[in-house]
Protein backbone atom coordinates (compact mmCIF):
# COMPACT_ATOMS: atom_id res chain seq x y z
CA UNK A 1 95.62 112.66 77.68
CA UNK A 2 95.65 108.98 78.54
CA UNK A 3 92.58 107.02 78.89
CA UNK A 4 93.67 106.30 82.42
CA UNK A 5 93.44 109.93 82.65
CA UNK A 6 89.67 110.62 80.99
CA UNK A 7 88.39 107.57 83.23
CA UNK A 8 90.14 109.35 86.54
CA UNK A 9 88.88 112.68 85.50
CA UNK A 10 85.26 111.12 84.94
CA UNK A 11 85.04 109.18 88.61
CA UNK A 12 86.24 112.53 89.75
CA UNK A 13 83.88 114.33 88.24
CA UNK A 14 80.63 112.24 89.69
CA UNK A 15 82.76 112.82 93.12
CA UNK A 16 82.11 116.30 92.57
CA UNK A 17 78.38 115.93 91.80
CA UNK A 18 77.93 113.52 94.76
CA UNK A 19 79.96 115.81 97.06
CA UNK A 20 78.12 118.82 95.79
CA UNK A 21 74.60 117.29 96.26
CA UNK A 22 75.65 116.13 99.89
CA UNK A 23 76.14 119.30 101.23
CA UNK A 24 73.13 120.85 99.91
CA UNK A 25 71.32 118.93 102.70
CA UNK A 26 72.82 121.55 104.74
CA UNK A 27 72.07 119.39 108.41
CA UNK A 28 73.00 116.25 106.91
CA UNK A 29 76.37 116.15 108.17
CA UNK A 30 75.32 117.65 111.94
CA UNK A 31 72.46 114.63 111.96
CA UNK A 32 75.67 112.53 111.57
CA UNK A 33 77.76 113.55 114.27
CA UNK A 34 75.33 113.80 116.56
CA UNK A 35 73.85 110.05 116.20
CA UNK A 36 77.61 109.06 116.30
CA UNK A 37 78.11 111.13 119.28
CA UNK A 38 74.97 109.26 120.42
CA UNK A 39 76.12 105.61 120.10
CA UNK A 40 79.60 106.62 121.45
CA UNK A 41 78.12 108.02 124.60
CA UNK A 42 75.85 104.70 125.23
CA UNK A 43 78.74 102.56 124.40
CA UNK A 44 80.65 104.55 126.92
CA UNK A 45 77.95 103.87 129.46
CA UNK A 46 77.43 100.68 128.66
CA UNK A 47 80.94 99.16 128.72
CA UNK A 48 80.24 100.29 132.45
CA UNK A 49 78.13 97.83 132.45
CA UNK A 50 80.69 95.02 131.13
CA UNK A 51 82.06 92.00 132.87
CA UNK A 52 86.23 92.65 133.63
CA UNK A 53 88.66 90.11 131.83
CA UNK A 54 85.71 89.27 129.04
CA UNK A 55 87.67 91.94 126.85
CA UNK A 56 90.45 93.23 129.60
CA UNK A 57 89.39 96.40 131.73
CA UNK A 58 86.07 98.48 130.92
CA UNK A 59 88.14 101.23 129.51
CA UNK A 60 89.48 98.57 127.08
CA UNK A 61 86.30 97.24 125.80
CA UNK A 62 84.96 101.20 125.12
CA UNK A 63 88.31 101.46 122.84
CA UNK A 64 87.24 98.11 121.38
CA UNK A 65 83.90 98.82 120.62
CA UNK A 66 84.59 102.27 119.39
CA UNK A 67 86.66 101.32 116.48
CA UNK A 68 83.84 98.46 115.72
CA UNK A 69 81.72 101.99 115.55
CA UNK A 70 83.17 103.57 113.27
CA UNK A 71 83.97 100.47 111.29
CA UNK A 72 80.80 99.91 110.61
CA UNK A 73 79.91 103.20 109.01
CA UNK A 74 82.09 102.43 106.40
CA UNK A 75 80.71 99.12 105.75
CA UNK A 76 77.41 100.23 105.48
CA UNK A 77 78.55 103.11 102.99
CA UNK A 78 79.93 100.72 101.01
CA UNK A 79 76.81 98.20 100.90
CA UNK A 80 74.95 101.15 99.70
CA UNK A 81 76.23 101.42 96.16
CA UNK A 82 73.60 99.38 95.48
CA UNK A 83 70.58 101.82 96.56
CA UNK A 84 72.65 104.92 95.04
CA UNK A 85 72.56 103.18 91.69
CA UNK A 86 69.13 102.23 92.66
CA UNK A 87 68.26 106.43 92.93
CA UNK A 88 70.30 106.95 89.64
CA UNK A 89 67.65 104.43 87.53
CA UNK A 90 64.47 106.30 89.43
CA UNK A 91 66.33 109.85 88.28
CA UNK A 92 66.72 108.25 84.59
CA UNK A 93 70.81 108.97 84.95
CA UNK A 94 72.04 105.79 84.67
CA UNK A 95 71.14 105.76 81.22
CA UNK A 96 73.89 108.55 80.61
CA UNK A 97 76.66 106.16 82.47
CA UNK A 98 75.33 103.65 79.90
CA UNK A 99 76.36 105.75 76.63
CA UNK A 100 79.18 107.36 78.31
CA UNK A 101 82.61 106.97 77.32
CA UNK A 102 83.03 105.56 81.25
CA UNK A 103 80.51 102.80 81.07
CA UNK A 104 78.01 101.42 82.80
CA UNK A 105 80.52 99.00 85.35
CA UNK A 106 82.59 102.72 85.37
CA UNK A 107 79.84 104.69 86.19
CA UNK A 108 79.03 102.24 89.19
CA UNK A 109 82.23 102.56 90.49
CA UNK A 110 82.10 106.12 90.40
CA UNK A 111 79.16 106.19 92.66
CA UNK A 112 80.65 104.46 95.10
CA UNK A 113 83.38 106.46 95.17
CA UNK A 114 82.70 109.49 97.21
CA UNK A 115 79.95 107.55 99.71
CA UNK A 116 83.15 105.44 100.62
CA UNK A 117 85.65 108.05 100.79
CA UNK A 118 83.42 110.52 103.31
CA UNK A 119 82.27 107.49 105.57
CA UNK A 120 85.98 106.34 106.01
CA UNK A 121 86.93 110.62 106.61
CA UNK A 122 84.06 110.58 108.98
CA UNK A 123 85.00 107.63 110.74
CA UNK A 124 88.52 108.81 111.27
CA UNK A 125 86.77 111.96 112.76
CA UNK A 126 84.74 109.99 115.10
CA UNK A 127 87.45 108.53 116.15
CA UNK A 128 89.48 111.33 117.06
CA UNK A 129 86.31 112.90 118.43
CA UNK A 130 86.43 110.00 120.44
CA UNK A 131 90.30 110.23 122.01
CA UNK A 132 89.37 113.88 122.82
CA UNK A 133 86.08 113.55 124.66
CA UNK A 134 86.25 109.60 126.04
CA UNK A 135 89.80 109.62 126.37
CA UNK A 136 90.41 106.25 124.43
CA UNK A 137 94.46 105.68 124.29
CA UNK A 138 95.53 106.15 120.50
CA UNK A 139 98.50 104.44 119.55
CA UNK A 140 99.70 107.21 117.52
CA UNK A 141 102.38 104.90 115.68
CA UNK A 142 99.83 102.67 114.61
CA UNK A 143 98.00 105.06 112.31
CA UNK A 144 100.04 105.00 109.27
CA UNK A 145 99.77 101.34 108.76
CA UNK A 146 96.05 102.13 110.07
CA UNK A 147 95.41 104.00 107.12
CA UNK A 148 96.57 101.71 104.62
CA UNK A 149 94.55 98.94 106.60
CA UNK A 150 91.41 100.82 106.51
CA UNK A 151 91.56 101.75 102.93
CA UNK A 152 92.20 97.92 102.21
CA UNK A 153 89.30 97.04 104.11
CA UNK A 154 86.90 99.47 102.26
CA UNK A 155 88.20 97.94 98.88
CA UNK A 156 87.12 94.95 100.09
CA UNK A 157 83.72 96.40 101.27
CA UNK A 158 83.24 97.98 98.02
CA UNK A 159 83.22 94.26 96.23
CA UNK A 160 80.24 93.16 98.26
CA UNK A 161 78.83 96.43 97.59
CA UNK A 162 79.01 95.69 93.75
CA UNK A 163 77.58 91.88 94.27
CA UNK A 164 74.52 93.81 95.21
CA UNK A 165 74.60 96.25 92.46
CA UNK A 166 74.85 93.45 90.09
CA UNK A 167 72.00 91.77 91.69
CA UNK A 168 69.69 94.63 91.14
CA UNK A 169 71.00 95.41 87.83
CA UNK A 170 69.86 91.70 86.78
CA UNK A 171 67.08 90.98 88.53
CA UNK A 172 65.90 94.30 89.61
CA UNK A 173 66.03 93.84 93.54
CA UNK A 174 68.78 94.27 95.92
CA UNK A 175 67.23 93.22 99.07
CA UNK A 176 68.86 92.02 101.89
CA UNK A 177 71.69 94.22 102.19
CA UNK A 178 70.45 95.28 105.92
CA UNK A 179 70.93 91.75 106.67
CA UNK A 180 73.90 91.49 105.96
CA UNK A 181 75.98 94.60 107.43
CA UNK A 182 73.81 92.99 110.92
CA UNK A 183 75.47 89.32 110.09
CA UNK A 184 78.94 90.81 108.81
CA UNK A 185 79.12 93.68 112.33
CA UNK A 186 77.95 90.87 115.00
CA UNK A 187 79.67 88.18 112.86
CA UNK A 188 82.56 89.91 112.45
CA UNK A 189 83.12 91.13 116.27
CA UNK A 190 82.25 94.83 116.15
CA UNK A 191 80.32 95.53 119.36
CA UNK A 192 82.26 92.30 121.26
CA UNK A 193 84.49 89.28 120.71
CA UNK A 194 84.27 86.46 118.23
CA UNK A 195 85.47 83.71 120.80
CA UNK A 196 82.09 84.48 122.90
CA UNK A 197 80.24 82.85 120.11
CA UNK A 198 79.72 79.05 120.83
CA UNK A 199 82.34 76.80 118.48
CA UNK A 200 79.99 75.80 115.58
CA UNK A 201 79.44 79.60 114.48
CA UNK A 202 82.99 81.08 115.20
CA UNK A 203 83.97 79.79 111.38
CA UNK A 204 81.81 82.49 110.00
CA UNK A 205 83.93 84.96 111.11
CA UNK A 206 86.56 83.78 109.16
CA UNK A 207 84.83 83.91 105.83
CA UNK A 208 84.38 87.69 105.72
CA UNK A 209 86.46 90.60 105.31
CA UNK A 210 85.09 92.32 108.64
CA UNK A 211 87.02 90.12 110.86
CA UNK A 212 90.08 90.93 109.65
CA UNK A 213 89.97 94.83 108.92
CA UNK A 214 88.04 95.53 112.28
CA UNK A 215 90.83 93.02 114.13
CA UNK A 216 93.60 95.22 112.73
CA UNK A 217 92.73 98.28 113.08
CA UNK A 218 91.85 97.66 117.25
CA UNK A 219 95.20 96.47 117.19
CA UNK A 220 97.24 98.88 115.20
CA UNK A 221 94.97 102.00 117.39
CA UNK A 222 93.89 100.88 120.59
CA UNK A 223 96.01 97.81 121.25
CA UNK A 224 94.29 94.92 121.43
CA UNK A 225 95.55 91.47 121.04
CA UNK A 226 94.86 90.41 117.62
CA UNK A 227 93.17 87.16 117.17
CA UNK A 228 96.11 86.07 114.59
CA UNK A 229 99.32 86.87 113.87
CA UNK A 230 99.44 90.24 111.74
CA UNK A 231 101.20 89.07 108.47
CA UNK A 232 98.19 86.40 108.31
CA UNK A 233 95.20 88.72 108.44
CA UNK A 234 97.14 91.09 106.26
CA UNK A 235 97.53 88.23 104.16
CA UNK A 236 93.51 87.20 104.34
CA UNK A 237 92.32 91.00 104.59
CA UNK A 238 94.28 91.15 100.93
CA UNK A 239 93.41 87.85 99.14
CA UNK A 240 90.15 88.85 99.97
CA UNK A 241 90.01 92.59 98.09
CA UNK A 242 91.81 90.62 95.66
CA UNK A 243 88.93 87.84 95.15
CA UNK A 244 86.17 90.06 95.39
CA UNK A 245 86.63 93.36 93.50
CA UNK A 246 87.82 91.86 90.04
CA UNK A 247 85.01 88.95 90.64
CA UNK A 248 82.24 91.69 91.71
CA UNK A 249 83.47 93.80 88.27
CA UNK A 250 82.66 91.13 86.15
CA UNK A 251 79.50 90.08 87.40
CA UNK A 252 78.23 93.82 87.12
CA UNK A 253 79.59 93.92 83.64
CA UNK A 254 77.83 90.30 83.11
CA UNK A 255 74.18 91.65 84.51
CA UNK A 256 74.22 94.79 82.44
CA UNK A 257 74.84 92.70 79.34
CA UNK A 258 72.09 90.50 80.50
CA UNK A 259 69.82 93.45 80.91
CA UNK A 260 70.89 94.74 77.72
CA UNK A 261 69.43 91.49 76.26
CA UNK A 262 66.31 91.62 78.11
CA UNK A 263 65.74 95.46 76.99
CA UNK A 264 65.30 95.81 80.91
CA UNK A 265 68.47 97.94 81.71
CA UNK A 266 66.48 101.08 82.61
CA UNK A 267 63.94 99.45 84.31
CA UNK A 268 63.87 98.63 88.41
């Protein structure tokens, strides 16, 4: 077996634990739906509510904001790597990632793994839940290059999920991630559009991964304009994944060395 292999079958394996422990909270997944089913039906109500031509027709902002919705829930999945690792120190299993054969920065990735992967399954749920009940128009052609978007954008997410991990692997805090999914979502255009902001903030929105994924996917599923051409915020949405993960690998490798040094690696 290749070591390819053994690493695959090890991430896979903590999948397994992570899925199995999820669904042992047997109204976990029914709490879910029905807060998303909440914040679709307000959204619906509220885009009611919404001036015509600030984002096209009403029904066009509720398919706007929708796939901001859903967006977000993978987002915040992946910026949560960071308290799941947090749960594995308190529960004394990290220190079995640390003499494992996967390794500590392997054993972090392998918690993200399944958090991601149902929050991105879930949102694609929502969404559909969404066309059926709210009758958003799909653009069913769109979805193939949809899914390769999405699962682009949650790489992405993942690497500011791991900046955090590092961070409370070397200094034993990760604060501050609730700050910012609320800077990246309203930065980033999820509940309305980036050229409402006033000129000297608009560049944030450019800086981020957010922008780009969220902008896509609207207009790969629903049809909105997007705010550049395609092949450029494919182009961004990729350099950065590419900047972040490898940088946000090293820097978890770097703080568990430097906890290593400290003799603080188990502690939080």
């Amino acid at each position: 077996m290749t070591v390819a292999a053994l690493y695959l079958g090890a991430i896979w394996a903590t999948v397994k634990r992570d899925a199995a422990i999820f669904v042992s909270y047997r109204f976990r997944f029914v709490t879910q739906i029905l807060g998303m089913l909440l914040s679709l039906t307000t959204f619906y109500y509220i885009a009611k509510l919404v001036r015509p031509g600030a984002v096209g027709t009403r029904a066009h902002y509720y398919a706007f904001v929708v796939v901001g919705i859903v967006i977000v829930a993978v987002l915040t999945a992946a910026l949560a790597t960071s308290q799941n690792v947090r749960l594995e120190l308190m529960q004394g299993n990290f220190d079995r990632m640390l003499i494992s054969p996967l390794g500590p920065v392997g054993g972090v990735v392998s918690l993200a793994v399944f958090p991601i992967a149902y929050a991105s399954v879930f949102a694609s749920s929502m969404l559909m839940l969404a066309v059926v009940i709210f009758a958003i128009p799909l653009h069913v052609a769109g979805i193939p290059l949809a899914l390769a978007v999405g699962a682009l954008g949650a790489l992405a997410f993942a690497g500011i999920g791991l900046l955090f991990v590092a961070a409370l692997l070397a200094f034993k805090s990760a604060m501050g991630t609730a700050w910012v999914i609320a800077g990246l979502t309203l930065l980033g255009g999820a509940y309305f559009p980036v050229k409402l902001f006033p000129g000297w903030i608009q560049w944030a929105s450019e800086v981020q991964p957010f922008t780009p994924s969220v902008d896509l996917l609207r207009h790969l599923l629903v049809g909105t304009p997007s705010l550049q051409p395609v092949s450029l915020e494919l182009l961004k949405l990729a350099g950065f994944t590419v900047v972040l993960l490898p940088t946000s690998l090293g820097l978890v490798w770097l703080a568990v060395q430097l906890s290593r040094r400290r003799g603080t690696i188990m502690e939080y």
